[in-house]
Protein backbone atom coordinates (compact mmCIF):
# COMPACT_ATOMS: atom_id res chain seq x y z
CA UNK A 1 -16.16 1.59 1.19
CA UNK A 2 -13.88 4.02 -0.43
CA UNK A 3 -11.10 5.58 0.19
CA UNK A 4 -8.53 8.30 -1.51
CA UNK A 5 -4.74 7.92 -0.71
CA UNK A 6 -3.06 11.39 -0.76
CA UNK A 7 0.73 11.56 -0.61
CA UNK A 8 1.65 14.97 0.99
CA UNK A 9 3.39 17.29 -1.20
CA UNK A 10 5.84 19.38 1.29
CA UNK A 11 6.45 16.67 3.65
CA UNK A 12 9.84 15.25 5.16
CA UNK A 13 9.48 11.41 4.36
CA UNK A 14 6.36 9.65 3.43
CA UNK A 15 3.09 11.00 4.81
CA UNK A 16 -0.09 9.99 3.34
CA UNK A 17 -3.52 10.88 4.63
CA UNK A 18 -6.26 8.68 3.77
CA UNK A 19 -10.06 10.18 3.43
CA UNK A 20 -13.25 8.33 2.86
CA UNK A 21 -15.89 8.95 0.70
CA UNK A 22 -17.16 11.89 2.24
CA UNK A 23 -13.84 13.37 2.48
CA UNK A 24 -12.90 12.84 5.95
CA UNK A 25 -9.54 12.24 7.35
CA UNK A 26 -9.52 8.45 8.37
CA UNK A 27 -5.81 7.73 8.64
CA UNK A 28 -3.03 8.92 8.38
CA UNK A 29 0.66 7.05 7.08
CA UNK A 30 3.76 8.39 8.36
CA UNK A 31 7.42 6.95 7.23
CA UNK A 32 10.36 7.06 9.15
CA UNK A 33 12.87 9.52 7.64
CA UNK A 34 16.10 8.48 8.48
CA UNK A 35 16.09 4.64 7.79
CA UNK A 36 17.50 2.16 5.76
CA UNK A 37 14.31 0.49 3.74
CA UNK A 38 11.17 2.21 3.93
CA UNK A 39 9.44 1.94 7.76
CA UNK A 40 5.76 3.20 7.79
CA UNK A 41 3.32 3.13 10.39
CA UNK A 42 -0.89 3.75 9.60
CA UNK A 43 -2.06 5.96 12.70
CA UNK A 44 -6.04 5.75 12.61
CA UNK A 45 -7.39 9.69 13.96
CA UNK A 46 -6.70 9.44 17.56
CA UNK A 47 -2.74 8.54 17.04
CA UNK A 48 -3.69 4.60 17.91
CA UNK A 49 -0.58 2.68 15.76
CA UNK A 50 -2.75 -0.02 13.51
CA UNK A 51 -0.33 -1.05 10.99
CA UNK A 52 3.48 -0.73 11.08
CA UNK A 53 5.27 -1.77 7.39
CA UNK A 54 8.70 -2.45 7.30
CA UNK A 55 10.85 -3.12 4.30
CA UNK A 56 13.49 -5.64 4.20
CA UNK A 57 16.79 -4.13 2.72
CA UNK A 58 19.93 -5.94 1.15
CA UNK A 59 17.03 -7.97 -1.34
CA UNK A 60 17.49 -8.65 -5.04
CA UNK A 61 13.63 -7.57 -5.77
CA UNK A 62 11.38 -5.71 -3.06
CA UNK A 63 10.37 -7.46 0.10
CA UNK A 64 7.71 -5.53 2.87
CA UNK A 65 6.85 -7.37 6.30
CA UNK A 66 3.15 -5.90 7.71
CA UNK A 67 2.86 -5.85 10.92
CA UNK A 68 -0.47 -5.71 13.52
CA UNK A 69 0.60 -4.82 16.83
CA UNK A 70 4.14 -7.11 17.11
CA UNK A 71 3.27 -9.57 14.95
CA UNK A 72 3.69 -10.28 11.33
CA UNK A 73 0.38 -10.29 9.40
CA UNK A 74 2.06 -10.85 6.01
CA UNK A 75 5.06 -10.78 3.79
CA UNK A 76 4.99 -9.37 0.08
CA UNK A 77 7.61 -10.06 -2.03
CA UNK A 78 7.57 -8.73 -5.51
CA UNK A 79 8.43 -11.19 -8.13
CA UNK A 80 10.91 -11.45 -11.16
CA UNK A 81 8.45 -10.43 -14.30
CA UNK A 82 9.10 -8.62 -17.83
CA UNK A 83 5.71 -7.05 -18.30
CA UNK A 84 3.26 -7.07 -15.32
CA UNK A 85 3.67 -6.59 -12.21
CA UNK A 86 3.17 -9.67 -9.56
CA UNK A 87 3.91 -9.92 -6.03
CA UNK A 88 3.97 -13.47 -3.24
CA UNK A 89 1.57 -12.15 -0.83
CA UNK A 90 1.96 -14.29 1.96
CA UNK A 91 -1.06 -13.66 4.81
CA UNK A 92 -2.35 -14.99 8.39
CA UNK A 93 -5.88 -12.99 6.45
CA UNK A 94 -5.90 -15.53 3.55
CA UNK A 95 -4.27 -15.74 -0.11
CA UNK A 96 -4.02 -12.82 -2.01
CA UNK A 97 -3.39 -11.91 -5.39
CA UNK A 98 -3.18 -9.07 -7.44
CA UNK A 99 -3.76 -8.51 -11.19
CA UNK A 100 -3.16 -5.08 -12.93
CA UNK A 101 -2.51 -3.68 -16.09
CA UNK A 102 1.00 -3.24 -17.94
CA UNK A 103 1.62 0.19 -16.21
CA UNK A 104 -0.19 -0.84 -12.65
CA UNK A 105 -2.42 2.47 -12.43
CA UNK A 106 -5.48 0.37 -12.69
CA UNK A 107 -5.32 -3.14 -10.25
CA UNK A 108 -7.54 -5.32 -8.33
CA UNK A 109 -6.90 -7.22 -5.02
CA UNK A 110 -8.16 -10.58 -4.91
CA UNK A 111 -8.40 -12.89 -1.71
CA UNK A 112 -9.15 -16.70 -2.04
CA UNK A 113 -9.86 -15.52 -5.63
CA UNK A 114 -13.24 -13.21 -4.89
CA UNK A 115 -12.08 -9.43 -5.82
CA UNK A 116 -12.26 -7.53 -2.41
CA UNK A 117 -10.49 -4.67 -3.86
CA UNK A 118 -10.09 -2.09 -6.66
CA UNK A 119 -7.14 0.51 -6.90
CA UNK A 120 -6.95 3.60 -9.60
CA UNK A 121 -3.75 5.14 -9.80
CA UNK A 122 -4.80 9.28 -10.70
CA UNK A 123 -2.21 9.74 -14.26
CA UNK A 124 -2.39 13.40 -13.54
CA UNK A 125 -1.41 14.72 -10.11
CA UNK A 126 0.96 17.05 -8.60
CA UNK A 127 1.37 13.93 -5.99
CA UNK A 128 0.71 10.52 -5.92
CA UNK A 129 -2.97 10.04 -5.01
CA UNK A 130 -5.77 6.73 -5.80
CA UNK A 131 -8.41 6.02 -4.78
CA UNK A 132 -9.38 2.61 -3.58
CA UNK A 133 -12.17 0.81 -3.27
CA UNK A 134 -12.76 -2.25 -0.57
CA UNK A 135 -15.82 -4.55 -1.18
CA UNK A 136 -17.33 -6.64 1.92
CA UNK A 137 -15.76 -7.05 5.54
CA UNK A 138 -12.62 -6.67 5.02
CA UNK A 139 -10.00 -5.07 7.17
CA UNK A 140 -9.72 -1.57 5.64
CA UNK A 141 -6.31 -0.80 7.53
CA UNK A 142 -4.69 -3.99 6.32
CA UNK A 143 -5.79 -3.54 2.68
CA UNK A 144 -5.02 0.06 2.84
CA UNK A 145 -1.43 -0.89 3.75
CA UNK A 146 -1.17 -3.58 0.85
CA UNK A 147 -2.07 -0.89 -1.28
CA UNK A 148 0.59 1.50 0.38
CA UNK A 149 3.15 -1.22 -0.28
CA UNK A 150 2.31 -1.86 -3.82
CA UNK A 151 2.63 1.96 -3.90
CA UNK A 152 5.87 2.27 -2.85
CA UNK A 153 7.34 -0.95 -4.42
CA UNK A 154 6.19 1.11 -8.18
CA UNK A 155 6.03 4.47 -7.72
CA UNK A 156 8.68 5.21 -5.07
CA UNK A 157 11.76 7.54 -6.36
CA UNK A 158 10.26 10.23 -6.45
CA UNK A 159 7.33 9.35 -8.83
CA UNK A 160 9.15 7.04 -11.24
CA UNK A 161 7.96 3.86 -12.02
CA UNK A 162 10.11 0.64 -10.21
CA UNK A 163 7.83 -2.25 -12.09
């Protein structure tokens, strides 16, 4: 399935909608506004809460806690690196890795080592937007919110690149 991530442009915090393929709105990502760390919660359509993301502040290098209902689904910690981007995903869903290129517009989402997902950063846009693509059965809410979180761990301040 696939799915476009579209950061709202006029917006107070992060808000993201999320389409799929044929354009409709399947989610939506709201952030907290007046927090220490970045707090985001995914609301599907009918304002059910399926994924809350919380970062952990006072860290050397980035560190987001996922949560499903009130428990912690994973941890992702970015690592120390010179060139590419890598994160510790730690997840109750299995391993995952990620593997991008120097700039992280283009990256792939591995679990247990199969590819289950494929992210493309747009170069040109007003605001941040990429589309991503999720191969099989997997949770689309929980990958959508990895993806969210590698977002925000490269791209956040306003647009600039973290890596």
């Amino acid at each position: 399935m696939r799915y476009l991530v579209r950061e709202r442009i006029f917006s107070i915090g992060d808000k993201f909608d999320i389409q799929d393929e044929s354009g409709r709105n399947v989610y939506e990502v709201a952030g907290k506004v007046f927090s220490f760390g970045n707090k985001l919660n995914i609301f599907d359509m009918s304002g059910n809460n399926l994924i809350y993301i919380e970062q952990k502040i006072f860290k050397f290098l980035p560190e987001y806690y996922i949560y499903m209902g009130d428990k912690i689904v994973a941890n992702v910690k970015k690592e120390f690196t010179f060139f590419r981007p890598k994160f510790n995903i730690f997840s109750d869903f299995g391993d995952f890795t990620l593997e991008g290129d120097i700039f992280a517009h283009d990256f792939s989402i591995f679990k247990d080592g199969n590819e289950i997902c494929r992210v493309n950063k747009k170069w040109i846009s007003i605001s941040d937007a990429y589309g991503v693509e999720i191969f099989g059965d997997e949770d689309p809410a929980f990958i959508l919110a990895l993806c969210i979180v590698f977002d925000q761990v490269l791209y956040d301040n306003n647009g600039s690149k973290n890596a």
